[in-house]
C-alpha atoms as a PDB file:
ATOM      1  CA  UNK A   1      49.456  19.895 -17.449  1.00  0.00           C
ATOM      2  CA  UNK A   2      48.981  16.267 -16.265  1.00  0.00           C
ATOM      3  CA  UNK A   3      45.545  17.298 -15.082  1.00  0.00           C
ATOM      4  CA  UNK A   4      44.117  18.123 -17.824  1.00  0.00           C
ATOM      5  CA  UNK A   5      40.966  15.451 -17.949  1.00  0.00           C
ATOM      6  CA  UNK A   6      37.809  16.982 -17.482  1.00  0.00           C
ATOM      7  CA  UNK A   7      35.493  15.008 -15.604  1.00  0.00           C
ATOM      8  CA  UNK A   8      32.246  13.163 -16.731  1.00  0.00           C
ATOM      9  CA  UNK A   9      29.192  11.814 -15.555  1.00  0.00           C
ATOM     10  CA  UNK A  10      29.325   8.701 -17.534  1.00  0.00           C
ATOM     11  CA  UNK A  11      29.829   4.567 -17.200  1.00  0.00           C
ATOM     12  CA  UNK A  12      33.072   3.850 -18.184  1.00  0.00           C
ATOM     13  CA  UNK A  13      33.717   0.613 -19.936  1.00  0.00           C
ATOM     14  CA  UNK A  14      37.259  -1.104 -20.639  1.00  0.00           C
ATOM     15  CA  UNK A  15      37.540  -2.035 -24.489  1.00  0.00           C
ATOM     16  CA  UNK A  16      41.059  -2.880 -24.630  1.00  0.00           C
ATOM     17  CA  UNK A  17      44.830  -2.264 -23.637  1.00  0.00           C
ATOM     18  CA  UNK A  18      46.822  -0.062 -26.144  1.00  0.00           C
ATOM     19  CA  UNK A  19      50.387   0.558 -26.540  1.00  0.00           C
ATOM     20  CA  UNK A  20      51.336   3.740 -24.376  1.00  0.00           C
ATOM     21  CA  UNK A  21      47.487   3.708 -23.277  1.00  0.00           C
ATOM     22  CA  UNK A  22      47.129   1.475 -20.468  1.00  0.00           C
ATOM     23  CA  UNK A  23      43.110   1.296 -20.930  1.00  0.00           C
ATOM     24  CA  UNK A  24      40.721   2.981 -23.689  1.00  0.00           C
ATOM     25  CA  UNK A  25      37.776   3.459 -21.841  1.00  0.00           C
ATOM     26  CA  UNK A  26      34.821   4.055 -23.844  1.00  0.00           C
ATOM     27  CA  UNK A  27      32.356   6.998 -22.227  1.00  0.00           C
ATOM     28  CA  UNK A  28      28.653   5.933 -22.693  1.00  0.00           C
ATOM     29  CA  UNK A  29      26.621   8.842 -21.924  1.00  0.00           C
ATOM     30  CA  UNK A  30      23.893   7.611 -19.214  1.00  0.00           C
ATOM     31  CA  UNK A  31      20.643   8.330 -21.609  1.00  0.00           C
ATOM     32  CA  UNK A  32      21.604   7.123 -24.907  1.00  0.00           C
ATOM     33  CA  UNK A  33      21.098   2.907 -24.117  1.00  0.00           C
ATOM     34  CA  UNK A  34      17.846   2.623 -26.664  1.00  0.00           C
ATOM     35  CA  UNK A  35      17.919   1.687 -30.068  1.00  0.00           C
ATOM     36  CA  UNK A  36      20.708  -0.974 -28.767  1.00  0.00           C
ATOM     37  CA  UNK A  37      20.860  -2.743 -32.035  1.00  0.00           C
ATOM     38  CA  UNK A  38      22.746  -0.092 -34.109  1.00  0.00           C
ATOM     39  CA  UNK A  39      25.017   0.533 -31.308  1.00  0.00           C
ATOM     40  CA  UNK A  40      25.899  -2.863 -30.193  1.00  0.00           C
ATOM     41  CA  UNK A  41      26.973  -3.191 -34.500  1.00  0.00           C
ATOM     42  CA  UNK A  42      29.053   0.285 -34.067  1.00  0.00           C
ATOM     43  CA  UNK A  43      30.946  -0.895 -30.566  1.00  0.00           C
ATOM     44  CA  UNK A  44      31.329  -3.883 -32.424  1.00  0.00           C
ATOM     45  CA  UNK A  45      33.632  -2.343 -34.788  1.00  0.00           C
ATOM     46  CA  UNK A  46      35.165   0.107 -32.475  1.00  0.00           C
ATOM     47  CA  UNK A  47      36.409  -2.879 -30.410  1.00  0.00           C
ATOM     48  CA  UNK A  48      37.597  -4.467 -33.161  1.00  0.00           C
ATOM     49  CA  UNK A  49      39.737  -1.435 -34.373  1.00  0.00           C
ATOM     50  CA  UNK A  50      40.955  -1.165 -30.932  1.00  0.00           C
ATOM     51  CA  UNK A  51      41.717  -4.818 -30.727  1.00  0.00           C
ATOM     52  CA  UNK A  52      43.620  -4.855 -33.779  1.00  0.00           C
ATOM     53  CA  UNK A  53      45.793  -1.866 -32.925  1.00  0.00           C
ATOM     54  CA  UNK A  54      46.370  -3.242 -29.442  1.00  0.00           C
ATOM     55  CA  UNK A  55      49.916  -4.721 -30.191  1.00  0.00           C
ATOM     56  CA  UNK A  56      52.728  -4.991 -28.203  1.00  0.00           C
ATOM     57  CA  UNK A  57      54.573  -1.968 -27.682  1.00  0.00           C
ATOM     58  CA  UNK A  58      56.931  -1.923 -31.442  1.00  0.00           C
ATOM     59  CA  UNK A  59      61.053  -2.071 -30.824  1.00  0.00           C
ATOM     60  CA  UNK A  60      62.200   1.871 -32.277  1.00  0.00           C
ATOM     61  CA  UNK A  61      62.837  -0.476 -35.708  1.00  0.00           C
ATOM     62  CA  UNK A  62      59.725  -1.788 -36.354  1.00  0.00           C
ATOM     63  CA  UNK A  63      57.871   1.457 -35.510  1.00  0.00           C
ATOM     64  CA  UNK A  64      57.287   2.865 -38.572  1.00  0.00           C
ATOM     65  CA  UNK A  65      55.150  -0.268 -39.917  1.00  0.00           C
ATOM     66  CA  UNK A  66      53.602  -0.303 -36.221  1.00  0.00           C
ATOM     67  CA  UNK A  67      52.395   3.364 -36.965  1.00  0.00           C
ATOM     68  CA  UNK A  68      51.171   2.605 -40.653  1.00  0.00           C
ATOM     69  CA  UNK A  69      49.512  -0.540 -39.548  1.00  0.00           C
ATOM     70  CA  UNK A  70      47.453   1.220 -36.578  1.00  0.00           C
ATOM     71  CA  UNK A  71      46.459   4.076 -39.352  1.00  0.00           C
ATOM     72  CA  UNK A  72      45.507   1.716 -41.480  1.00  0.00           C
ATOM     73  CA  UNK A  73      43.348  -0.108 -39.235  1.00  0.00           C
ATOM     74  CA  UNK A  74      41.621   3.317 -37.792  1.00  0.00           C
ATOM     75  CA  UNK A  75      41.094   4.525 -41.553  1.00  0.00           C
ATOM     76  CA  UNK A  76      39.545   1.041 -42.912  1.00  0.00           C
ATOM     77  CA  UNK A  77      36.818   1.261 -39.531  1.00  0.00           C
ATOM     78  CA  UNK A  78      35.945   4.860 -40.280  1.00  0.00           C
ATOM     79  CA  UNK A  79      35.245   3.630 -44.174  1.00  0.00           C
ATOM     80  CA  UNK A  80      33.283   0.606 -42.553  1.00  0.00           C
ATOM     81  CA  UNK A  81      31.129   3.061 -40.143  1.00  0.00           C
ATOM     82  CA  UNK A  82      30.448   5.594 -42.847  1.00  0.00           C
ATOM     83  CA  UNK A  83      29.473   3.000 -44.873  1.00  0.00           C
ATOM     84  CA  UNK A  84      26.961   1.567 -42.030  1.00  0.00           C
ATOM     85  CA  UNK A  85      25.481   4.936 -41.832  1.00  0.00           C
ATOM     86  CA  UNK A  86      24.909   5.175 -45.312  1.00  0.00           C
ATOM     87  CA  UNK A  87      23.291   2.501 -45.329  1.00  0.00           C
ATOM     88  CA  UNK A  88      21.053   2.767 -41.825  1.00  0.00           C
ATOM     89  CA  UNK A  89      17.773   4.757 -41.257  1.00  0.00           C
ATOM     90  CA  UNK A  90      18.059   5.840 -38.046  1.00  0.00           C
ATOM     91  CA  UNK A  91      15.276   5.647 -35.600  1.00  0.00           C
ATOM     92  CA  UNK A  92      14.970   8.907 -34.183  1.00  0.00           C
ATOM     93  CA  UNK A  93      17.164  12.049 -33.962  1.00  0.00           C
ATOM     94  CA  UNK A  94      18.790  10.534 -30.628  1.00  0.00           C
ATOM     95  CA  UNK A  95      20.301   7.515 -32.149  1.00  0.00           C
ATOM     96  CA  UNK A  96      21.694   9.796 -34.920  1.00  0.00           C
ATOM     97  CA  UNK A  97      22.987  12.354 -32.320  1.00  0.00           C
ATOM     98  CA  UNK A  98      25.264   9.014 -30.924  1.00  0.00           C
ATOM     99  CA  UNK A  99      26.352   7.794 -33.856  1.00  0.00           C
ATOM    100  CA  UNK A 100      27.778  11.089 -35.353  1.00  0.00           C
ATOM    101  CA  UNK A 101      28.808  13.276 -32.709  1.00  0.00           C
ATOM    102  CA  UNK A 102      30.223  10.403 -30.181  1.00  0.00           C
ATOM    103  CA  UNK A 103      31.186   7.045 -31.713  1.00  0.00           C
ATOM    104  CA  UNK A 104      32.332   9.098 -35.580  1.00  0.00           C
ATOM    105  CA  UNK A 105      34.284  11.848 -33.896  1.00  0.00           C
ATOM    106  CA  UNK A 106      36.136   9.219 -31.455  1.00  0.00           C
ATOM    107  CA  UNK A 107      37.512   6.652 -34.507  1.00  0.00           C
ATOM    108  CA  UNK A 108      38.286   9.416 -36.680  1.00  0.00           C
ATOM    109  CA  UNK A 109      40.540  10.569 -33.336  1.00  0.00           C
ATOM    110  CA  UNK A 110      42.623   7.644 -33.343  1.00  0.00           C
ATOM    111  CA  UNK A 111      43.179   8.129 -37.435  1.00  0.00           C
ATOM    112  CA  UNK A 112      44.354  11.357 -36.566  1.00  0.00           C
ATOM    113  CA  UNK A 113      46.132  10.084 -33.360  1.00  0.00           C
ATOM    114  CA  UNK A 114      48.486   7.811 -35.144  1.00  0.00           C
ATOM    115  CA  UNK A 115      48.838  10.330 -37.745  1.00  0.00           C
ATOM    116  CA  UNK A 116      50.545  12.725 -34.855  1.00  0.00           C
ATOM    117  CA  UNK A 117      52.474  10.201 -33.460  1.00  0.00           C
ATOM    118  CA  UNK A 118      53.819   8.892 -36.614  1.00  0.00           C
ATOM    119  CA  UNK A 119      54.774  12.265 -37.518  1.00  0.00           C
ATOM    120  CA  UNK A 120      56.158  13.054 -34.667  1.00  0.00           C
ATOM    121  CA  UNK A 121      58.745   9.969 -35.041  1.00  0.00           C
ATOM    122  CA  UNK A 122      60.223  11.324 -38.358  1.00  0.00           C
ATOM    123  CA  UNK A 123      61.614  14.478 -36.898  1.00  0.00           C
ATOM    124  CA  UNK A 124      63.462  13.255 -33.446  1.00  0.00           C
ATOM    125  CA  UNK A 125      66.938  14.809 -33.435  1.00  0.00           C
ATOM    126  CA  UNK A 126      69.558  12.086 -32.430  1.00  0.00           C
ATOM    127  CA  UNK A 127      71.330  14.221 -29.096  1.00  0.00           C
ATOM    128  CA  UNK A 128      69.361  13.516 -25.951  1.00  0.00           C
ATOM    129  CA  UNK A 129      69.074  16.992 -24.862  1.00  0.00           C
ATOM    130  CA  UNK A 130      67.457  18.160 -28.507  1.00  0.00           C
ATOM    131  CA  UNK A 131      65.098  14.841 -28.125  1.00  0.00           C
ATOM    132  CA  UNK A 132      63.948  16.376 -24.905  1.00  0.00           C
ATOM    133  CA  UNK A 133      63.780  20.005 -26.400  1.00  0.00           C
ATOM    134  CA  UNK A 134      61.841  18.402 -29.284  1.00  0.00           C
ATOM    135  CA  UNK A 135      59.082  16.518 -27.169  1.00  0.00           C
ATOM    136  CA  UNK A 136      58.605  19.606 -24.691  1.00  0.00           C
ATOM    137  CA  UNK A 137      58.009  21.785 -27.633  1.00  0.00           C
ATOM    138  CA  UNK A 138      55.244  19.265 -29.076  1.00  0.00           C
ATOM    139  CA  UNK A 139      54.072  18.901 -25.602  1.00  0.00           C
ATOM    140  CA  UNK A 140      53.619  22.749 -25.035  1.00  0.00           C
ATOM    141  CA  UNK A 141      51.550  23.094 -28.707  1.00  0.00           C
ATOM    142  CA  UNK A 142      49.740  20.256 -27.911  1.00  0.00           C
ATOM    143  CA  UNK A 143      48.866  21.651 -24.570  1.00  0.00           C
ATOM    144  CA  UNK A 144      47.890  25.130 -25.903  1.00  0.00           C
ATOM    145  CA  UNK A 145      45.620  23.720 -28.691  1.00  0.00           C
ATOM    146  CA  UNK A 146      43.591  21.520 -25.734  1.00  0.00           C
ATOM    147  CA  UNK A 147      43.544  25.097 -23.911  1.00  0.00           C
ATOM    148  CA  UNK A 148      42.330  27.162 -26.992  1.00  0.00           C
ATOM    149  CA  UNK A 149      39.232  24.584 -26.851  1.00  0.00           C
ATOM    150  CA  UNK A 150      38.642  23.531 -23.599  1.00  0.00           C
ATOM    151  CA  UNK A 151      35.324  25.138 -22.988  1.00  0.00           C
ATOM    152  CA  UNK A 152      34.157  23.391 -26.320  1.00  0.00           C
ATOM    153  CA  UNK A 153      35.746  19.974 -24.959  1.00  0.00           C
ATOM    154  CA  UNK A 154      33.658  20.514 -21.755  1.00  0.00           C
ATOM    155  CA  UNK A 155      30.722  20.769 -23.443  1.00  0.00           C
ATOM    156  CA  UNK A 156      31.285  18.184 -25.875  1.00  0.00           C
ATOM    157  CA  UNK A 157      32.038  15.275 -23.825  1.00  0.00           C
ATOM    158  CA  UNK A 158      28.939  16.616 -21.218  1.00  0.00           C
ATOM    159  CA  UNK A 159      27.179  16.007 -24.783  1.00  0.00           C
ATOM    160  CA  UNK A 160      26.122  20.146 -24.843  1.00  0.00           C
ATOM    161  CA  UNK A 161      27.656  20.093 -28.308  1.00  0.00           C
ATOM    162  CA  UNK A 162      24.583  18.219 -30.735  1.00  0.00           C
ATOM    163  CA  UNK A 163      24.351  17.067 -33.965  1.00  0.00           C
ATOM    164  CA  UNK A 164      22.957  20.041 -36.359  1.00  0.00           C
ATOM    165  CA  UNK A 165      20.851  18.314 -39.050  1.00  0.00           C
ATOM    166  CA  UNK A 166      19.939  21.939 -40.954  1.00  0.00           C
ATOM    167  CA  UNK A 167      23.978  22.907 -40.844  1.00  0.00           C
ATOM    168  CA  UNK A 168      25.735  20.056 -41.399  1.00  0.00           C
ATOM    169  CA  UNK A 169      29.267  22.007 -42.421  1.00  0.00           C
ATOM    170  CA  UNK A 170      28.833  22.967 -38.922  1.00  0.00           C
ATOM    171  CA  UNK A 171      28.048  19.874 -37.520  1.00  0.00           C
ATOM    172  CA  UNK A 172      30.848  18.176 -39.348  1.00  0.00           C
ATOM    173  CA  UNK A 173      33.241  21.065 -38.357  1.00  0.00           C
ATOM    174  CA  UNK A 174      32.647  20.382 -34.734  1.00  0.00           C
ATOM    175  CA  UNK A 175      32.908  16.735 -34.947  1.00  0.00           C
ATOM    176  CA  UNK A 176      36.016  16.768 -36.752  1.00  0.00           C
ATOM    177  CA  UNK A 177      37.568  19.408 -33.924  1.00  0.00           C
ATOM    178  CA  UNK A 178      36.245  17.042 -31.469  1.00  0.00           C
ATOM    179  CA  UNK A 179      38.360  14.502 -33.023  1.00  0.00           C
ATOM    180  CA  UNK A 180      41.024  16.331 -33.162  1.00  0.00           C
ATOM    181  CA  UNK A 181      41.237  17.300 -29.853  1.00  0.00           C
ATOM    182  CA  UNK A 182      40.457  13.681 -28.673  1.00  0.00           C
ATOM    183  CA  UNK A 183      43.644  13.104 -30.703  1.00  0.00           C
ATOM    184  CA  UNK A 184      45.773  15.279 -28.797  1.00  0.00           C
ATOM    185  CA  UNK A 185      44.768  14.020 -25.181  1.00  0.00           C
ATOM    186  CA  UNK A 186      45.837  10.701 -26.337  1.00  0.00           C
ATOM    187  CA  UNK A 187      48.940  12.227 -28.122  1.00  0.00           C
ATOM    188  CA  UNK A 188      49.969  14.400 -24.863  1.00  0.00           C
ATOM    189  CA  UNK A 189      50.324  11.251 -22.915  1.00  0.00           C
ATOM    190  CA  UNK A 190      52.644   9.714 -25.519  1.00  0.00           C
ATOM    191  CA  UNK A 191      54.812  12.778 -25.267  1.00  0.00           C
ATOM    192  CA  UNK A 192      54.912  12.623 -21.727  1.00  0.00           C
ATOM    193  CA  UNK A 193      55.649   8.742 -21.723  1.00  0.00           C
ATOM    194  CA  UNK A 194      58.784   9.742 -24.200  1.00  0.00           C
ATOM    195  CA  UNK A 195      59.827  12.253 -21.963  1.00  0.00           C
ATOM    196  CA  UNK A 196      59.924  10.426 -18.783  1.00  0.00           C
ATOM    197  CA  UNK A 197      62.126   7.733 -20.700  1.00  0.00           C
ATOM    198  CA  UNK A 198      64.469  10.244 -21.224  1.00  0.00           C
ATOM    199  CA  UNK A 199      64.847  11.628 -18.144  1.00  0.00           C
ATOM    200  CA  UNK A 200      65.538   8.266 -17.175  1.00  0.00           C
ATOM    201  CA  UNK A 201      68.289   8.144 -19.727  1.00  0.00           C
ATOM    202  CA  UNK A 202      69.753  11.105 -18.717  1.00  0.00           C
ATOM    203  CA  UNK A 203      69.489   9.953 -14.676  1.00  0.00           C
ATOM    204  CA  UNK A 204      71.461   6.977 -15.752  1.00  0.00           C
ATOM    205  CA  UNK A 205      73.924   8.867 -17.948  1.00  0.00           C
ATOM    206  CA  UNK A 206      74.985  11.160 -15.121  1.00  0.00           C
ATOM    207  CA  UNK A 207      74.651   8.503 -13.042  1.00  0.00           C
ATOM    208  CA  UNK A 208      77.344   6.401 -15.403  1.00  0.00           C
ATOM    209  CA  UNK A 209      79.647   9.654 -15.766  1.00  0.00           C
ATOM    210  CA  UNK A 210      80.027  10.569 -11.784  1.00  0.00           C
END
């Protein structure tokens, strides 16, 4: 499962270090560098959002209001960029294309990444053993929703997947499962950061006990 991470032809540029993520690298699809106004005001945001949620890694306390503060953030930047497109006549159907299937789908992916995560917090059992039964269960539905879509991923991130101006419930319905599965490849590294700290606890427990 850890090599799930399909492989694009793309420049890859380092926006920021976030917690559990050691580097969000933003994909730039090689053709889409005209019109560099609008997107230079989009990264712009994007890299502040990421800046602002790029805090130090929260103490199991202060997690909650870590979580709520991130979701915040990601929820007040995808107000901000649908208000910019409101507001924008874009140049040509290219420009549009970037803006709403790439740069939309990937902040409305970190709203629903922090939604996971937080979630995910509320129901830990207390035992080790259940923690790690808990985590490998999220891990194995996260894993089988990035399988039931994979070919769609694919084609997504190759940019095969296009903005559909005369079906836009369509359009919006693949966006928002590209989101969602950009999500979940974020969220299936958290699980398997929690899971490797506790098989480190449980190392050091039988460890203490022999």
């Amino acid at each position: 499962m850890e090599n799930y991470s399909p492989v694009v032809s793309t420049i890859r540029v380092a926006i920021s270090n976030t917690p559990n993520f050691k580097q969000e690298s933003v994909l730039y699809p090689i053709n889409l560098f005209e019109n560099i106004f609008m997107k230079n005001e989009c990264l712009q945001l994007y890299q502040e959002m990421l800046n602002d949620t790029a805090l130090q890694v929260p103490l199991p306390s202060d997690f909650p209001a870590w979580a709520e503060h991130c979701f915040r953030v990601s929820v007040l930047a995808g107000l901000r960029l649908q208000k910019m497109i409101e507001n924008y006549s874009f140049t040509d159907e290219q420009e549009k294309s970037w803006v709403l299937t790439w740069l939309k789908p990937k902040v409305s992916g970190w709203v629903e990444y922090f939604t996971l995560i937080y979630t995910a917090e509320l129901f830990i059992p207390e035992e080790l053993a259940k923690k790690m039964e808990y985590w490998n269960r999220e891990l194995g539905k996260t894993w089988n929703f990035l399988m039931k879509h994979e070919g769609f991923y694919l084609s997504y991130k190759e940019g095969l997947v296009q903005e559909a101006p005369d079906d836009r419930r369509t359009a919006g319905s693949k966006n928002n499962l590209a989101a969602m599965i950009m999500a979940r490849e974020k969220y299936m590294e958290y699980i398997q950061e929690k899971l490797a700290e506790l098989r480190v606890r449980r190392q050091n427990s039988l460890f203490l006990r022999a």
